[in-house]
PDB file of N, CA and C in Angstrom:
ATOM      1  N   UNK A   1       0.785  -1.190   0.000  1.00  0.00           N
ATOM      2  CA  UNK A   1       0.000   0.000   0.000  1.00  0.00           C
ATOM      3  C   UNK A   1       0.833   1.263   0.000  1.00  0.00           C
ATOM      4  N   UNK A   2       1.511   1.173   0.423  1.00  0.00           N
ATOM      5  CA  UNK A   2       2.907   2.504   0.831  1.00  0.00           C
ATOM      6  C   UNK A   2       4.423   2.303  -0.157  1.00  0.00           C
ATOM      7  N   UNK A   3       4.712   3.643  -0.672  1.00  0.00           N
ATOM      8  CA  UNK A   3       5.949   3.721  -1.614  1.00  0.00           C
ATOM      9  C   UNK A   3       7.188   4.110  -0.824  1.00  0.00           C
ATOM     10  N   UNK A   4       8.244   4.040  -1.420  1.00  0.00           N
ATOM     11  CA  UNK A   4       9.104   4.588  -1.002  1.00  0.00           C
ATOM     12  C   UNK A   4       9.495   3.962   0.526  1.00  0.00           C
ATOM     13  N   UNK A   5       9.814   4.980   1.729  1.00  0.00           N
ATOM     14  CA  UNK A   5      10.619   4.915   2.686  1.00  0.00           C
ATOM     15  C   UNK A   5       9.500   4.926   4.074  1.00  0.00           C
ATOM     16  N   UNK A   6       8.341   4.507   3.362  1.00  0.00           N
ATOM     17  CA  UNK A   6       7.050   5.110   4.187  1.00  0.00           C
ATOM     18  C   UNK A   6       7.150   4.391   5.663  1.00  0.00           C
ATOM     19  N   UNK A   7       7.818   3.014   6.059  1.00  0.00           N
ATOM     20  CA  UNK A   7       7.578   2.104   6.744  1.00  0.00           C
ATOM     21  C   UNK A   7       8.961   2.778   8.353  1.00  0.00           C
ATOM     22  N   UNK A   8       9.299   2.837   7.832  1.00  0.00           N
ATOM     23  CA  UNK A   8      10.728   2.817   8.263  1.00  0.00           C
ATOM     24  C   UNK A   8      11.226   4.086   8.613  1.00  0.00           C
ATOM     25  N   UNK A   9      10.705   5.194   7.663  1.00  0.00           N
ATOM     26  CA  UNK A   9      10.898   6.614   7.992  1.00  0.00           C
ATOM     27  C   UNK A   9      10.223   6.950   9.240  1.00  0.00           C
ATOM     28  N   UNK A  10       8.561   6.400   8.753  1.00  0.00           N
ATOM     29  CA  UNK A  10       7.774   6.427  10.080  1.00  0.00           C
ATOM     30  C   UNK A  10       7.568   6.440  11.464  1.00  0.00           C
ATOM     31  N   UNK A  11       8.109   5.365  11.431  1.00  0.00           N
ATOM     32  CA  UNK A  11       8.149   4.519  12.351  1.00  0.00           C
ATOM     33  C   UNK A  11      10.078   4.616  13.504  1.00  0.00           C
ATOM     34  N   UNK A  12      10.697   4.646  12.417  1.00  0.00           N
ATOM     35  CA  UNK A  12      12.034   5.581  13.086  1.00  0.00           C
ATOM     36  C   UNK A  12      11.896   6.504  13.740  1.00  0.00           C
ATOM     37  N   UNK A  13      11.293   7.975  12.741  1.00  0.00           N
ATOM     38  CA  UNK A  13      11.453   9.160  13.263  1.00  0.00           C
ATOM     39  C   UNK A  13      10.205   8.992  15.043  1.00  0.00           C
ATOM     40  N   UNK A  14       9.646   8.107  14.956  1.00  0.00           N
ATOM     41  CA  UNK A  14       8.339   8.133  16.056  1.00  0.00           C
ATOM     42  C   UNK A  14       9.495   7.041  17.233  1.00  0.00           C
ATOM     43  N   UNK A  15      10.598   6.501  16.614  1.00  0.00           N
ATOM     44  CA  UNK A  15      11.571   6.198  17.681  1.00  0.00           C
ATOM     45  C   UNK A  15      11.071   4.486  18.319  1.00  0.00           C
ATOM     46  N   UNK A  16      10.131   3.693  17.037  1.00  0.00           N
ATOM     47  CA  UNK A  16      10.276   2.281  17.458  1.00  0.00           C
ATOM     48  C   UNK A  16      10.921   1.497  17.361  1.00  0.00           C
ATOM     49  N   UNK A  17      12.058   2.167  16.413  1.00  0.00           N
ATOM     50  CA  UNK A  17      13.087   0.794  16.516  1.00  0.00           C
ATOM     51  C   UNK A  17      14.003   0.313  17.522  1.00  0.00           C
ATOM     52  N   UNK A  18      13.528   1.269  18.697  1.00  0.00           N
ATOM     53  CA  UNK A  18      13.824   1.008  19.904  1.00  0.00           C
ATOM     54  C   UNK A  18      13.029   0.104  20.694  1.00  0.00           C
ATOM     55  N   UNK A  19      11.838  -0.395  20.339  1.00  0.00           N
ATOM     56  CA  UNK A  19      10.957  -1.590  20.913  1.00  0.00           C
ATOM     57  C   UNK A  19      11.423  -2.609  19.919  1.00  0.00           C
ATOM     58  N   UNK A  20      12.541  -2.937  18.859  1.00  0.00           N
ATOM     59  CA  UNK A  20      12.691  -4.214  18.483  1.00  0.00           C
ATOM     60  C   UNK A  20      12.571  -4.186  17.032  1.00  0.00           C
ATOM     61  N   UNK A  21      12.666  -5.263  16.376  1.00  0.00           N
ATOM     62  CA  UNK A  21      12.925  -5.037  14.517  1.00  0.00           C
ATOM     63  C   UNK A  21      11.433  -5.113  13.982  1.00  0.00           C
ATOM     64  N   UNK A  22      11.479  -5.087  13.118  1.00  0.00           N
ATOM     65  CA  UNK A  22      10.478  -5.055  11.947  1.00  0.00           C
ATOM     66  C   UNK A  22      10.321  -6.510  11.835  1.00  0.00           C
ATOM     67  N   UNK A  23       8.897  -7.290  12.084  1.00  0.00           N
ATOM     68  CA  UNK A  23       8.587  -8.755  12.495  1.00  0.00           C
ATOM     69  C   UNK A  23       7.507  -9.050  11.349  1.00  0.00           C
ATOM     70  N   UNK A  24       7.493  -9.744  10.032  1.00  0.00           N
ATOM     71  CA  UNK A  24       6.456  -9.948   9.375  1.00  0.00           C
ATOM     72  C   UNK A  24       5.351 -10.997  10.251  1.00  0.00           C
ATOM     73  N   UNK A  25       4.242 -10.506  10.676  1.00  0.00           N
ATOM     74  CA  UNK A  25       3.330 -11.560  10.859  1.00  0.00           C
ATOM     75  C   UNK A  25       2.721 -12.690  10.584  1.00  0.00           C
ATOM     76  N   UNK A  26       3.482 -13.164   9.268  1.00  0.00           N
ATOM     77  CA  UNK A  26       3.137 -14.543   8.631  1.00  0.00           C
ATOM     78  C   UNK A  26       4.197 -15.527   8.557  1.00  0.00           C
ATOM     79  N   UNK A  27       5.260 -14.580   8.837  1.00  0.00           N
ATOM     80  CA  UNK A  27       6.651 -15.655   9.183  1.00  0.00           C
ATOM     81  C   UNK A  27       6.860 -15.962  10.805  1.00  0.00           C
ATOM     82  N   UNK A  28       6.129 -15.180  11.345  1.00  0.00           N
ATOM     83  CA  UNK A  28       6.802 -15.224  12.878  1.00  0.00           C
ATOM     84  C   UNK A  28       5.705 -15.791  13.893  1.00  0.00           C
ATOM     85  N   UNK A  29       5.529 -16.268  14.808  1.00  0.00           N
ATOM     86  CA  UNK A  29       4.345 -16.845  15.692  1.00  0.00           C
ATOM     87  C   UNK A  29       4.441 -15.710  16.830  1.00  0.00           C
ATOM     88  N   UNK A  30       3.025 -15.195  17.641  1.00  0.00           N
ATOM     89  CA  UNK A  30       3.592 -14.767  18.790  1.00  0.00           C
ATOM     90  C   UNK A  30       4.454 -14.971  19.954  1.00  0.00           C
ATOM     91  N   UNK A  31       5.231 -13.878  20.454  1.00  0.00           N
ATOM     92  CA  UNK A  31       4.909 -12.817  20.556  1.00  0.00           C
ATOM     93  C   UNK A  31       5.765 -11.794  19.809  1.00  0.00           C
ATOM     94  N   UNK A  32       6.131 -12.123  18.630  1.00  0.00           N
ATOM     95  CA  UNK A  32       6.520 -11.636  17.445  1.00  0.00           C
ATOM     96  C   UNK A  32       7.927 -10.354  17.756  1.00  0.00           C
ATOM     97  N   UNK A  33       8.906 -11.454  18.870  1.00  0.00           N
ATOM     98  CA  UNK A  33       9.757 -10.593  18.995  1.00  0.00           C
ATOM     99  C   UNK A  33       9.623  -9.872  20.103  1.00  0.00           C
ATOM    100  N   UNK A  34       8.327  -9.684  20.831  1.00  0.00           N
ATOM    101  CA  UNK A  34       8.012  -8.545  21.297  1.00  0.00           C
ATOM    102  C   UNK A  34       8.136  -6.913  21.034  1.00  0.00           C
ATOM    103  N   UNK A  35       8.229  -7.186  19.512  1.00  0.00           N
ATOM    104  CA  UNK A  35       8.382  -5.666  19.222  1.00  0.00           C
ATOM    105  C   UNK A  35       6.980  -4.975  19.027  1.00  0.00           C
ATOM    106  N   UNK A  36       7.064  -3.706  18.536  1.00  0.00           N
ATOM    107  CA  UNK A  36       6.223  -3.005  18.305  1.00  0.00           C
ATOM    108  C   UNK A  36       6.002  -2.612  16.727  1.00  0.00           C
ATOM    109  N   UNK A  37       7.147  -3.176  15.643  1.00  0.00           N
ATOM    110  CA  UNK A  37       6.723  -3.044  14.420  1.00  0.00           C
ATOM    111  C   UNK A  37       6.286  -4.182  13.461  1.00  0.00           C
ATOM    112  N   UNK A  38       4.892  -4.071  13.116  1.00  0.00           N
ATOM    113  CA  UNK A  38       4.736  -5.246  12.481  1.00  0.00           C
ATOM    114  C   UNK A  38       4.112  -5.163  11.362  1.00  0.00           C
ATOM    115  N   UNK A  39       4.682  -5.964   9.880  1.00  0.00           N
ATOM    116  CA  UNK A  39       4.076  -6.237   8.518  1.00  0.00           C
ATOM    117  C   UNK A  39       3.610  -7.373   8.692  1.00  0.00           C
ATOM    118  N   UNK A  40       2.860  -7.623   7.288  1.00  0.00           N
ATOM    119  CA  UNK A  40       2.273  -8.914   6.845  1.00  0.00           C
ATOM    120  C   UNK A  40       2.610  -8.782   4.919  1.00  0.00           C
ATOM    121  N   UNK A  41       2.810  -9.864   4.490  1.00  0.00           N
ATOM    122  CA  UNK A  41       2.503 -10.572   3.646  1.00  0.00           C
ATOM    123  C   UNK A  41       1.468  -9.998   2.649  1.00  0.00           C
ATOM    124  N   UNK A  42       0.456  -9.948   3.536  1.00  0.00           N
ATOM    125  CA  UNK A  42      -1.327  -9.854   2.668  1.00  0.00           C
ATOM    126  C   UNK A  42      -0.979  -8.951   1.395  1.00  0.00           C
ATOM    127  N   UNK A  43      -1.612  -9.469   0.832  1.00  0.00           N
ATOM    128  CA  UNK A  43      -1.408  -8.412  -0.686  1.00  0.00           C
ATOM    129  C   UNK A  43      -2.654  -7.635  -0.881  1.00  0.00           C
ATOM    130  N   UNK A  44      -2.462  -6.439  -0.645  1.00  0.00           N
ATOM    131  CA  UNK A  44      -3.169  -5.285  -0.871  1.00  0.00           C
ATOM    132  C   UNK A  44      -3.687  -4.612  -2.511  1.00  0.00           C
ATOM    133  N   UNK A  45      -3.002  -5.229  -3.092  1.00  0.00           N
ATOM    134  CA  UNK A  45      -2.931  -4.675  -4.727  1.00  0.00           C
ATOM    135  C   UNK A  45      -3.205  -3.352  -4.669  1.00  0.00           C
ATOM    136  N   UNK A  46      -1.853  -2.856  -4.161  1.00  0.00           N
ATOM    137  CA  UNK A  46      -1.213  -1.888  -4.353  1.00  0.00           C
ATOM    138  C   UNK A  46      -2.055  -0.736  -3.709  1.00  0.00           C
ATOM    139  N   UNK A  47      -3.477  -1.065  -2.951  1.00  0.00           N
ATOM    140  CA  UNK A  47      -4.469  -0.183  -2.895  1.00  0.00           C
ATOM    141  C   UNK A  47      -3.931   0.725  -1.286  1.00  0.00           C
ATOM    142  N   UNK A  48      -3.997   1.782  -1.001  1.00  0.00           N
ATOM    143  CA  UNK A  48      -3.856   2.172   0.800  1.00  0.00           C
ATOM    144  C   UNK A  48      -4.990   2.282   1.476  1.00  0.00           C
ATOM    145  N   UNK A  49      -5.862   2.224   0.624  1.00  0.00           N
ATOM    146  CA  UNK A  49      -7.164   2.188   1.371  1.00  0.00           C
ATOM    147  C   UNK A  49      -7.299   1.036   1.975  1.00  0.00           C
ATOM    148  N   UNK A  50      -7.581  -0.290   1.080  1.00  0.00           N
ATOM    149  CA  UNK A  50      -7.432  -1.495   1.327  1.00  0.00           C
ATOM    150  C   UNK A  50      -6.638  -1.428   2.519  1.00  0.00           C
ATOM    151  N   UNK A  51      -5.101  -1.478   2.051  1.00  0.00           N
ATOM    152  CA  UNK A  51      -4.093  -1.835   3.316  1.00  0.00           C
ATOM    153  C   UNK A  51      -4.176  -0.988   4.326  1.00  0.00           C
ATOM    154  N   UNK A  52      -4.867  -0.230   4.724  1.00  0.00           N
ATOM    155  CA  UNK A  52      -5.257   0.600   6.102  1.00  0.00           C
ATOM    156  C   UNK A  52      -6.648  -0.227   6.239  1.00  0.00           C
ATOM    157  N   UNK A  53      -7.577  -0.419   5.859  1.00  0.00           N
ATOM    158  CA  UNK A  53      -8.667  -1.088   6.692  1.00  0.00           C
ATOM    159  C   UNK A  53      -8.384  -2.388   6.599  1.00  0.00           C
ATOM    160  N   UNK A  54      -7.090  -3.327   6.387  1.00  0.00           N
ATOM    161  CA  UNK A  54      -7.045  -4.771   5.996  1.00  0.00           C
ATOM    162  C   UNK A  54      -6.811  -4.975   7.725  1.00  0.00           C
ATOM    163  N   UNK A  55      -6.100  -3.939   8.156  1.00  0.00           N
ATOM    164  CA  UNK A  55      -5.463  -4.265   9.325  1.00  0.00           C
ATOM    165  C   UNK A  55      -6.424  -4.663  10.545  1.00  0.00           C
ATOM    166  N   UNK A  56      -7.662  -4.437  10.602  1.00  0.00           N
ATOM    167  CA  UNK A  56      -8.569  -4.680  11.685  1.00  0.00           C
ATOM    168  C   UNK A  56      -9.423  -5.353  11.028  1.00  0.00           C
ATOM    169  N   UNK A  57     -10.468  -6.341  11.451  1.00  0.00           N
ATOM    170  CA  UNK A  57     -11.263  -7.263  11.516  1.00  0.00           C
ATOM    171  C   UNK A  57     -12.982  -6.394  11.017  1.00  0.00           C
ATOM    172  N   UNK A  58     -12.927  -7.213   9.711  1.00  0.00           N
ATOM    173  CA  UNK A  58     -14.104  -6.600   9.004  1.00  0.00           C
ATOM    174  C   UNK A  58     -14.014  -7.085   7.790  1.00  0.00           C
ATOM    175  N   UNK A  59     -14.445  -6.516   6.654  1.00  0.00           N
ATOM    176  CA  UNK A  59     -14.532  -7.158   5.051  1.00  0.00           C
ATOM    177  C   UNK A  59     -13.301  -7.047   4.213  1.00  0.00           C
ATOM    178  N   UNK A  60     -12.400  -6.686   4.679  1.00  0.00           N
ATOM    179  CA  UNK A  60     -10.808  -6.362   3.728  1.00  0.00           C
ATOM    180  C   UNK A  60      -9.987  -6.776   4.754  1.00  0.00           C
ATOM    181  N   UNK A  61     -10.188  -7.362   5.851  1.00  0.00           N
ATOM    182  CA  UNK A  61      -9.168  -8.539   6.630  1.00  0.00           C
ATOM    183  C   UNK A  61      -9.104  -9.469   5.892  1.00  0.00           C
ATOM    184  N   UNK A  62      -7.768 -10.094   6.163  1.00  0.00           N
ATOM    185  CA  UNK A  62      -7.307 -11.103   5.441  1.00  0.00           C
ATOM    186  C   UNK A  62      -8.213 -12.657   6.147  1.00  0.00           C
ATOM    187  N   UNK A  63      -8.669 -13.359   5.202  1.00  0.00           N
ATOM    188  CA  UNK A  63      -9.317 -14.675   5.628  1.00  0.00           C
ATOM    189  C   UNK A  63      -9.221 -16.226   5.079  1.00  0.00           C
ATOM    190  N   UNK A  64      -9.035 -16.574   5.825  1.00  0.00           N
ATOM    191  CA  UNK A  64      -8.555 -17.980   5.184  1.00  0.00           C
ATOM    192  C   UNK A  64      -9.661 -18.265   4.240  1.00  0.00           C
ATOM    193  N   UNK A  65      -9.368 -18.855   2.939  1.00  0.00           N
ATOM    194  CA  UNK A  65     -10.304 -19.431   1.893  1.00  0.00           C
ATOM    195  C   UNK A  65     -10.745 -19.976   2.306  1.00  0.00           C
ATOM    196  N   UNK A  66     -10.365 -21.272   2.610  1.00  0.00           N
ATOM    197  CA  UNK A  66     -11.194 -22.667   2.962  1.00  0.00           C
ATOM    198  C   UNK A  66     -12.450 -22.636   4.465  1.00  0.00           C
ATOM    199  N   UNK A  67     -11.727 -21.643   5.327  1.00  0.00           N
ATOM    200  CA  UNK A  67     -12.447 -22.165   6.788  1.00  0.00           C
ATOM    201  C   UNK A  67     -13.232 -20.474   6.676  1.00  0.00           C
ATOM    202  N   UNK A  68     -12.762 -19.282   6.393  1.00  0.00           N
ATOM    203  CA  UNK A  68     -13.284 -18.041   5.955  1.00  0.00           C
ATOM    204  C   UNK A  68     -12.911 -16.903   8.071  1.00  0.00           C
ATOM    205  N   UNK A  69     -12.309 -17.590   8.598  1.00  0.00           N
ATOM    206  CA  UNK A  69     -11.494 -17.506   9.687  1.00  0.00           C
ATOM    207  C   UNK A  69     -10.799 -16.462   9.209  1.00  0.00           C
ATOM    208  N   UNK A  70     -10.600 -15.395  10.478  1.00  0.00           N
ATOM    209  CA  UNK A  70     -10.076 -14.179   9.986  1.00  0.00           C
ATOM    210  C   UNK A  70      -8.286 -14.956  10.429  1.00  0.00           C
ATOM    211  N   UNK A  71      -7.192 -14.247   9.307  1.00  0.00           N
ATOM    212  CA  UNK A  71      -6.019 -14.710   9.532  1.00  0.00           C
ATOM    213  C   UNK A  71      -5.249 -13.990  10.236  1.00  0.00           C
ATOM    214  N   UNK A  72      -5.608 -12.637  10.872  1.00  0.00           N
ATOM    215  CA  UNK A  72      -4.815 -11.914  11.983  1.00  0.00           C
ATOM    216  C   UNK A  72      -5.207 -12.100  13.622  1.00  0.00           C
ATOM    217  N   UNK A  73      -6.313 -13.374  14.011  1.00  0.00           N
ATOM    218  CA  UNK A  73      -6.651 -13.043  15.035  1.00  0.00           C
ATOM    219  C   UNK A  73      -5.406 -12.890  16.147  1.00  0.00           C
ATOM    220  N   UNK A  74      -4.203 -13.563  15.783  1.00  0.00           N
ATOM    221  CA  UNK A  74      -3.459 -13.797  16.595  1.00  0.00           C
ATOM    222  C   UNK A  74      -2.766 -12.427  17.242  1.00  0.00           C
ATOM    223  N   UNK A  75      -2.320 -11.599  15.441  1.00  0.00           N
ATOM    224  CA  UNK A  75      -1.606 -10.297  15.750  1.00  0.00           C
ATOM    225  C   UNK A  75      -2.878  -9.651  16.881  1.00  0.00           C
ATOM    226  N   UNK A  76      -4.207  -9.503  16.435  1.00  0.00           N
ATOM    227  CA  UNK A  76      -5.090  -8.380  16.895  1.00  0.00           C
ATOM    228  C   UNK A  76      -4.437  -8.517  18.726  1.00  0.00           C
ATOM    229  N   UNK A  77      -5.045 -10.061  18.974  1.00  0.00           N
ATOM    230  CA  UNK A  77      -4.432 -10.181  20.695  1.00  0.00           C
ATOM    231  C   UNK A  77      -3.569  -9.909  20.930  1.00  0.00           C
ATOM    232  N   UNK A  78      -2.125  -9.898  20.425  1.00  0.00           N
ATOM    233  CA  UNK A  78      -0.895  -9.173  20.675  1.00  0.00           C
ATOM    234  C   UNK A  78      -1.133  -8.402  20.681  1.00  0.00           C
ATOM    235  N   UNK A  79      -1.717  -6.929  19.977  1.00  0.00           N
ATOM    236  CA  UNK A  79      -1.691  -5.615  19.968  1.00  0.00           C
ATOM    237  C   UNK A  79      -2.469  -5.313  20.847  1.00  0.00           C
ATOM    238  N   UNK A  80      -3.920  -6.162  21.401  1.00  0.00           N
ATOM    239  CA  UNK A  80      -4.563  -5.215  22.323  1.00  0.00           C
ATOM    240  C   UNK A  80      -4.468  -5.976  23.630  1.00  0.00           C
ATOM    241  N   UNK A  81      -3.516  -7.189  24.059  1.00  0.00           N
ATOM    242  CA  UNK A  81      -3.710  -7.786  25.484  1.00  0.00           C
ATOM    243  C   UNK A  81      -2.204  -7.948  25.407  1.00  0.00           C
ATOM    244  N   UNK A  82      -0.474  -7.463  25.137  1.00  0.00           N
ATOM    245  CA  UNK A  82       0.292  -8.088  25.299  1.00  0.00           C
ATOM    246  C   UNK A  82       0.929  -7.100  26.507  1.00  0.00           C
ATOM    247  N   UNK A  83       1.903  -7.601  27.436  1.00  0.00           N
ATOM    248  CA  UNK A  83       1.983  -6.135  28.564  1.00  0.00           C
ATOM    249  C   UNK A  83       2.660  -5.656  27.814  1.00  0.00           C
ATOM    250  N   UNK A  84       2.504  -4.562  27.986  1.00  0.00           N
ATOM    251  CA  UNK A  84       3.258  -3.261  27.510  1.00  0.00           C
ATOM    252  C   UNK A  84       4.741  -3.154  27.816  1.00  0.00           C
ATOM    253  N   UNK A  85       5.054  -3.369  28.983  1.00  0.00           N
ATOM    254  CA  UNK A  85       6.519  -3.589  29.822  1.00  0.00           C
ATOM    255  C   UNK A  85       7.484  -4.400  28.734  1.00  0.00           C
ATOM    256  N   UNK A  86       6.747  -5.314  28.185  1.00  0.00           N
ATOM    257  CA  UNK A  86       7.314  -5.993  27.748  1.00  0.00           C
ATOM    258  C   UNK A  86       7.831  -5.992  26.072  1.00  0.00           C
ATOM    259  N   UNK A  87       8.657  -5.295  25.645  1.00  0.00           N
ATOM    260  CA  UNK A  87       9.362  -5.240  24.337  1.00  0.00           C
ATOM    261  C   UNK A  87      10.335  -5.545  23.910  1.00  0.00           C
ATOM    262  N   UNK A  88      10.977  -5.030  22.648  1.00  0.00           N
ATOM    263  CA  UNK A  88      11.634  -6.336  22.067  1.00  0.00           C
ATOM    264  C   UNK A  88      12.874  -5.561  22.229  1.00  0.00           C
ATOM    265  N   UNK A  89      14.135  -6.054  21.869  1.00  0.00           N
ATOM    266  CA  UNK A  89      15.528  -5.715  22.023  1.00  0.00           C
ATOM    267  C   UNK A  89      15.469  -4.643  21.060  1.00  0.00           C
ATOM    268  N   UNK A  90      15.844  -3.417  21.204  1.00  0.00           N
ATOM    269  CA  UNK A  90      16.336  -2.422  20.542  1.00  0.00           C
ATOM    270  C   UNK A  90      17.410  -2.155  18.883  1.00  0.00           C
ATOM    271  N   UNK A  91      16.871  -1.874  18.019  1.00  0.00           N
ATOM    272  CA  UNK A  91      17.728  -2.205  16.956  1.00  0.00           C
ATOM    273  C   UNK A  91      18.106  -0.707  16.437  1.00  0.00           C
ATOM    274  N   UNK A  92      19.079  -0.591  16.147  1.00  0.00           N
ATOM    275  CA  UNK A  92      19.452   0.572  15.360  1.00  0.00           C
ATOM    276  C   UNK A  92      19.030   1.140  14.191  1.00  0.00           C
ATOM    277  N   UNK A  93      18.915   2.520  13.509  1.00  0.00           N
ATOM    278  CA  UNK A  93      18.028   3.114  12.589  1.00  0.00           C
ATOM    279  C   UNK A  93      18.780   2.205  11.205  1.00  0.00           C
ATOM    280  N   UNK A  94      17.831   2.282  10.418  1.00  0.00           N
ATOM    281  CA  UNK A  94      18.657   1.398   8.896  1.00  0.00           C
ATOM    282  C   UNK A  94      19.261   2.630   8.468  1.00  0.00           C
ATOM    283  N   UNK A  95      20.754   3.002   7.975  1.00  0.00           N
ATOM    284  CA  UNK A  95      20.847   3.819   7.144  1.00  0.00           C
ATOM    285  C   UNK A  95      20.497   3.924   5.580  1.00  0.00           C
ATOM    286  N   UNK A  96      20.003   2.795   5.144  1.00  0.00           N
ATOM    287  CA  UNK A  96      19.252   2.907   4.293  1.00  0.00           C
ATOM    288  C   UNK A  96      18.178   3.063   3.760  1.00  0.00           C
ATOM    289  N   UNK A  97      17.203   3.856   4.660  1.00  0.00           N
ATOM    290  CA  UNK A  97      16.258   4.244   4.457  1.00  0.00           C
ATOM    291  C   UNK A  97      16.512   5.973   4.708  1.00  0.00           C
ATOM    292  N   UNK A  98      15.336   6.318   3.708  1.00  0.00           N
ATOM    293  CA  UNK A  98      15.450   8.048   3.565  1.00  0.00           C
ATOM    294  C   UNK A  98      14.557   8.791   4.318  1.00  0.00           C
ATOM    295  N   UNK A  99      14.980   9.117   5.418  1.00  0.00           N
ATOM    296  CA  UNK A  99      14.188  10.292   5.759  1.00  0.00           C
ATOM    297  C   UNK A  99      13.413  11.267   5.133  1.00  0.00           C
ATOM    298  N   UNK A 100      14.342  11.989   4.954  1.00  0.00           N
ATOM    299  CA  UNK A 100      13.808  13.021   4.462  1.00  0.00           C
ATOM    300  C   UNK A 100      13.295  12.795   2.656  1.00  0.00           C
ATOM    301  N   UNK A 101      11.772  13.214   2.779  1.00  0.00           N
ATOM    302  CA  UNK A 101      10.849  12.710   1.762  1.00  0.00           C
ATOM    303  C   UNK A 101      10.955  14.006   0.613  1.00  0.00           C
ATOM    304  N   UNK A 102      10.769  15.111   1.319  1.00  0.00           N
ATOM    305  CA  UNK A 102      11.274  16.445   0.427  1.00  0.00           C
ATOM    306  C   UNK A 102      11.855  16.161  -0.989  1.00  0.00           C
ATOM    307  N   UNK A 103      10.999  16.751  -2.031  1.00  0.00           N
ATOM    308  CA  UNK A 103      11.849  17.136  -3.232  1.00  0.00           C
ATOM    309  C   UNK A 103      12.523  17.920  -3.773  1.00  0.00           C
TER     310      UNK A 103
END
């Protein structure tokens, strides 16, 4: 859904890569590192609308074909019951990502 440096700029300058790395949710089981940054997989086709309402539980969540079972229930409980105290090892900023978005 997002171009460029959108993930990482973000999420840097707001100072999470101090709760731990960047954890895809379809490779990792909870408690996903215990960090605080997390992708998925899901393919959005390319839309941001889509990939901003995919993220919560409703008609553009991701769902298993066969059983029709939403496929994030796991992340949702991490994000709204995991303690807070508890985060992931601290990682340093990528220098390869661009801050500054300015043309």
């Amino acid at each position: 859904g997002w171009t460029a440096d959108h993930y990482c700029r973000s999420w840097e300058l707001m100072g999470l890569h101090q709760f731990g790395p960047i954890v895809n949710v379809d490779q990792t089981k909870p408690p996903y590192e215990n960090t605080r940054r997390l992708i998925t997989d899901f393919d959005v086709k390319g839309d941001a609308n889509v990939a901003h309402s995919s993220v919560q539980p409703g008609s553009r969540a991701r769902k298993d074909p066969k059983t029709g079972r939403l496929m994030h229930e796991d992340v949702w409980r991490y994000l709204y019951t995991h303690p807070v105290d508890q985060v992931g090892t601290a990682v340093p900023m990528d220098d390869s990502c661009v801050k500054n978005q300015r043309q």
